[in-house]
N, C-alpha and C. Protein backbone atom coordinates (compact mmCIF):
# COMPACT_ATOMS: atom_id res chain seq x y z
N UNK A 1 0.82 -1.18 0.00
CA UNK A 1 0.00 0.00 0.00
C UNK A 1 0.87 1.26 0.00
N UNK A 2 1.91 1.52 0.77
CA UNK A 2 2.88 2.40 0.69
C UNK A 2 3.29 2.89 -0.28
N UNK A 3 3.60 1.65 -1.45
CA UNK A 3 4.56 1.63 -2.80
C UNK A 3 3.48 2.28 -3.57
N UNK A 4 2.00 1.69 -3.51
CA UNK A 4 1.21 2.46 -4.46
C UNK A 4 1.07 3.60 -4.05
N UNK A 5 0.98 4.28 -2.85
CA UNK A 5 0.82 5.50 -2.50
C UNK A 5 2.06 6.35 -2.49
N UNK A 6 2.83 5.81 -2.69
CA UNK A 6 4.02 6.49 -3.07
C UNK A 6 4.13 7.41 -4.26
N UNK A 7 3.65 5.87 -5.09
CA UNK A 7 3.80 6.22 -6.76
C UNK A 7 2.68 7.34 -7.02
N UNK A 8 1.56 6.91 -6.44
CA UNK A 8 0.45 7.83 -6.54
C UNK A 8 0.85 9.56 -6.42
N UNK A 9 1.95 9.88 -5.20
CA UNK A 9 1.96 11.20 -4.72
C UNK A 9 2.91 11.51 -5.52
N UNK A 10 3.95 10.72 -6.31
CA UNK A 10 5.02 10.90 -7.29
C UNK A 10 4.42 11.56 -8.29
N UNK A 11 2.95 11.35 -8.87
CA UNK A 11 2.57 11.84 -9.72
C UNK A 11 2.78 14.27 -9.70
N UNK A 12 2.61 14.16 -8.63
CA UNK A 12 3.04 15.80 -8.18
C UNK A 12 3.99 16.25 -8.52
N UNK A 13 5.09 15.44 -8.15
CA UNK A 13 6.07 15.76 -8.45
C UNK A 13 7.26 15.88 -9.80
N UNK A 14 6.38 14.74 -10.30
CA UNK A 14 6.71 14.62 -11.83
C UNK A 14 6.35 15.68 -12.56
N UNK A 15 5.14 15.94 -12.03
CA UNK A 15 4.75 17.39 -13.23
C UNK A 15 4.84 18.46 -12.41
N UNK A 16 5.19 18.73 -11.22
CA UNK A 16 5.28 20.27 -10.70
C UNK A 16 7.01 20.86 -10.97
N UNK A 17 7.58 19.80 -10.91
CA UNK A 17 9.08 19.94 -10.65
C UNK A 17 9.55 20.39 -11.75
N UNK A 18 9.67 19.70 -12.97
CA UNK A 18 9.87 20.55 -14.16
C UNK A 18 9.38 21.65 -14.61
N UNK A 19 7.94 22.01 -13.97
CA UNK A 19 7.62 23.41 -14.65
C UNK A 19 7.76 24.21 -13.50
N UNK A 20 7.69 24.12 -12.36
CA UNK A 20 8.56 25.26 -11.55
C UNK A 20 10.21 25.02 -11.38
N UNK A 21 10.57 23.91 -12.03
CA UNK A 21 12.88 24.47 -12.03
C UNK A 21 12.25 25.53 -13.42
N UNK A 22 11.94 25.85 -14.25
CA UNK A 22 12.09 26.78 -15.22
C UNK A 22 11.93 27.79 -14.90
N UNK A 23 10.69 27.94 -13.81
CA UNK A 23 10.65 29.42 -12.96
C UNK A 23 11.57 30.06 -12.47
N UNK A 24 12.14 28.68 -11.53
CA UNK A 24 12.91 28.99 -10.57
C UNK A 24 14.15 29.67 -11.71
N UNK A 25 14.97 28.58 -12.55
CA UNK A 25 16.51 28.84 -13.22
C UNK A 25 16.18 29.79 -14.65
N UNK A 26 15.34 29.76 -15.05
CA UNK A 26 15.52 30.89 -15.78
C UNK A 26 16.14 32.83 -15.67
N UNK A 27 16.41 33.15 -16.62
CA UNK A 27 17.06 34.46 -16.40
C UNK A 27 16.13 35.56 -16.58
N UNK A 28 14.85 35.29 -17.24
CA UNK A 28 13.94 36.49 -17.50
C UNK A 28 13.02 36.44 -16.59
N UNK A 29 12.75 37.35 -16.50
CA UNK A 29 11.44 38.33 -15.18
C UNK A 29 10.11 37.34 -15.75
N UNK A 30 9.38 36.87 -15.13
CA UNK A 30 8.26 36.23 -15.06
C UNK A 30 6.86 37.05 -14.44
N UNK A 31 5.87 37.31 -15.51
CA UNK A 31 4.97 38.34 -14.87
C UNK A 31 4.13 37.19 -14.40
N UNK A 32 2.83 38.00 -13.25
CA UNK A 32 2.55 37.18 -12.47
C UNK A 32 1.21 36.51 -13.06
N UNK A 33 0.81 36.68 -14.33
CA UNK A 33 0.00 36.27 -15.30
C UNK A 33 0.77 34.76 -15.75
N UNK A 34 1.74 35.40 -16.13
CA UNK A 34 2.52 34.07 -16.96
C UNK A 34 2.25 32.82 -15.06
N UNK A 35 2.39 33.33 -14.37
CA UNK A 35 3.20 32.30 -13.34
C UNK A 35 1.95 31.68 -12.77
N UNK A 36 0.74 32.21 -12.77
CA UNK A 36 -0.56 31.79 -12.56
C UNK A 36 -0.83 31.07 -13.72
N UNK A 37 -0.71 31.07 -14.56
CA UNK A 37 -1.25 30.03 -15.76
C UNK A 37 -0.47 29.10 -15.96
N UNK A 38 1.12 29.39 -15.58
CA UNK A 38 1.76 27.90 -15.70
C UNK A 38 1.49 27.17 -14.18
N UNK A 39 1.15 27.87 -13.30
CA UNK A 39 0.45 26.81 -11.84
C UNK A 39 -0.77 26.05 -12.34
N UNK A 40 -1.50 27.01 -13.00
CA UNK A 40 -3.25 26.24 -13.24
C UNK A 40 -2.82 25.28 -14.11
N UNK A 41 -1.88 25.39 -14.82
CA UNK A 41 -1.30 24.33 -16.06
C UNK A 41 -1.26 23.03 -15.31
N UNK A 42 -0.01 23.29 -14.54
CA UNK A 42 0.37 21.45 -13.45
C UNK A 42 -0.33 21.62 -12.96
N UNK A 43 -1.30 21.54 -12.53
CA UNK A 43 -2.38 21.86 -11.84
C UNK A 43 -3.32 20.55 -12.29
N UNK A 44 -3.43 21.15 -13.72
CA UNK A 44 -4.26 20.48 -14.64
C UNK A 44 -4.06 19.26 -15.00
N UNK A 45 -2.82 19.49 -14.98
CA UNK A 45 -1.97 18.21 -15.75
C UNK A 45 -2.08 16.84 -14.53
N UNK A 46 -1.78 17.78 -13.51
CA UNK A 46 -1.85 16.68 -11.93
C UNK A 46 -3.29 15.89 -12.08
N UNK A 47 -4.38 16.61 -12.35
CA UNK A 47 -5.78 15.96 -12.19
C UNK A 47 -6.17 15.47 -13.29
N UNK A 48 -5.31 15.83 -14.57
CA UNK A 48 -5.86 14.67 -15.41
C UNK A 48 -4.85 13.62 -15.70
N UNK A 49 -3.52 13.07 -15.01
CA UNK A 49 -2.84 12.64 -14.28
C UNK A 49 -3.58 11.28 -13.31
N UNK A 50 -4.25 12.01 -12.38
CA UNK A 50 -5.05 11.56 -11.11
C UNK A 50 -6.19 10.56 -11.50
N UNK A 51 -7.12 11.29 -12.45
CA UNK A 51 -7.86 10.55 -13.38
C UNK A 51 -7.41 9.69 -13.96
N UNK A 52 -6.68 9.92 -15.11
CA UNK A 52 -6.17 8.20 -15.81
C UNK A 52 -5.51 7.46 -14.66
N UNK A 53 -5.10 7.48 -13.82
CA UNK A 53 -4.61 7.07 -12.62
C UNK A 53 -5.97 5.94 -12.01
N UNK A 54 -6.79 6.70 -11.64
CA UNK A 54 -8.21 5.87 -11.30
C UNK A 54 -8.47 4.78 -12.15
N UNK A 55 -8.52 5.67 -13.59
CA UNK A 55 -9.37 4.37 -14.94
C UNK A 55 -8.31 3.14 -15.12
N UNK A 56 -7.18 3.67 -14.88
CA UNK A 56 -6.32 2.45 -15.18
C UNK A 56 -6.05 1.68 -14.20
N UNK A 57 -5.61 1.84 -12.69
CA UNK A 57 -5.72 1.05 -12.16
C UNK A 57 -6.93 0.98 -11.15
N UNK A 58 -8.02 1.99 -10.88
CA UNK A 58 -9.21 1.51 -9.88
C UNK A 58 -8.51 1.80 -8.74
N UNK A 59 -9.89 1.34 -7.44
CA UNK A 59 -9.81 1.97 -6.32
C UNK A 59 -8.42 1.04 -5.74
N UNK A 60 -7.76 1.55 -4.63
CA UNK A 60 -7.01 0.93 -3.68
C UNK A 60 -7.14 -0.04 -3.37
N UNK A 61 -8.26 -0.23 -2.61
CA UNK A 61 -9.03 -1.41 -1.53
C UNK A 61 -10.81 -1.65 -2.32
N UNK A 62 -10.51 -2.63 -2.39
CA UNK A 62 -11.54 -3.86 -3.49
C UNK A 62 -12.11 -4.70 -2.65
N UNK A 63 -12.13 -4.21 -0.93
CA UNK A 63 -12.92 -5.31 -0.33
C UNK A 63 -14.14 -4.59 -0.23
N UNK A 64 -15.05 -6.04 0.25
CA UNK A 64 -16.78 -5.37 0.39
C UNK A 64 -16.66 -5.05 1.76
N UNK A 65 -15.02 -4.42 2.88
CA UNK A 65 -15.09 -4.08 4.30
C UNK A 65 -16.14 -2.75 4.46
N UNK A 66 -15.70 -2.23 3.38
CA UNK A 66 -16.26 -0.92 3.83
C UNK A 66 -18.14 -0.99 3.21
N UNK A 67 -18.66 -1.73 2.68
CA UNK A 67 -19.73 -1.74 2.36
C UNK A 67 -19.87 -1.44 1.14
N UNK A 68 -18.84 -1.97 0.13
CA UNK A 68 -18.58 -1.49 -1.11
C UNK A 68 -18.56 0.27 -1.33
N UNK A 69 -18.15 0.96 -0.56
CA UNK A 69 -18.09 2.64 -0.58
C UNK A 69 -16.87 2.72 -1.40
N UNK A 70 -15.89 2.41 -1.36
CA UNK A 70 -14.51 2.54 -2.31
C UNK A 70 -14.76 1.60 -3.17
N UNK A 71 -15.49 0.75 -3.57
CA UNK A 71 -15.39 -0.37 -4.78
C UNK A 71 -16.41 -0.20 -5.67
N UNK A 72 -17.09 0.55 -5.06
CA UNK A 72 -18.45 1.05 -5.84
C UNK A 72 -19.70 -0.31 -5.89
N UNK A 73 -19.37 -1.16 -5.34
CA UNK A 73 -20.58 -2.16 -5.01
C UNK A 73 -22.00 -2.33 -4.64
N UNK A 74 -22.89 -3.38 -4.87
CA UNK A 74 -23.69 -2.88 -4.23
C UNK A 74 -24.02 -2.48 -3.27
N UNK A 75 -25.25 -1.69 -2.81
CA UNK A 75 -25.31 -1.79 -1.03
C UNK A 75 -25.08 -0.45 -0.65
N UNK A 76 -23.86 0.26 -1.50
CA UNK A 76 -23.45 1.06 -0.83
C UNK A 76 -24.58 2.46 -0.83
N UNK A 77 -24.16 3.47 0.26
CA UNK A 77 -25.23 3.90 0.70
C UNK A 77 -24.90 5.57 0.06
N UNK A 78 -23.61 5.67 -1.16
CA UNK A 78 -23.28 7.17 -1.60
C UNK A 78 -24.25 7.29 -2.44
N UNK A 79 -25.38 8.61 -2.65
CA UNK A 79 -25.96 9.05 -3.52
C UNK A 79 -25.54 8.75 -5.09
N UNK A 80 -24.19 8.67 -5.35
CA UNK A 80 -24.00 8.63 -6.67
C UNK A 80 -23.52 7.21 -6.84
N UNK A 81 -23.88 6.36 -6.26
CA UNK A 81 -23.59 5.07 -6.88
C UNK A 81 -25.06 4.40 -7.12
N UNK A 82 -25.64 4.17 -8.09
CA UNK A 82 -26.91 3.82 -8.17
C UNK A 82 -26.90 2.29 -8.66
């Protein structure tokens, strides 16, 4: 569980790190337009990242412990699982 949650939070870092070292090591003045749209950028990139993350491998925990609430099973009692 660790290793997947590892890899999982790696995903941040993969895409924040390269587009803020350019902030950081570059030589030209960065207005604060440019620096807000390259945040909302990894930003973006993180959650659609996060998403294929879900579709490809699914929830964590696949037991019916929790009442199928993370597995999406029946029973369960979230409004949006019908």
């Amino acid at each position: 569980m660790y290793t997947i949650g590892s890899l999982f939070y790696a995903i941040y870092f993969f895409v924040s790190f390269p587009a803020f070292f350019e902030m950081d090591e570059s030589l030209r003045k960065w207005s604060l337009v440019r620096a807000a749209a390259d945040s909302l950028a990894a930003g973006m990139l993180v959650t659609i990242l996060l998403d294929f993350w879900r579709l490809a491998i699914g929830p964590l925990d696949k037991s019916p412990a929790l009442g199928g609430i993370l597995s999406g099973q029946a029973g369960s009692k979230l409004p949006w699982f019908w």
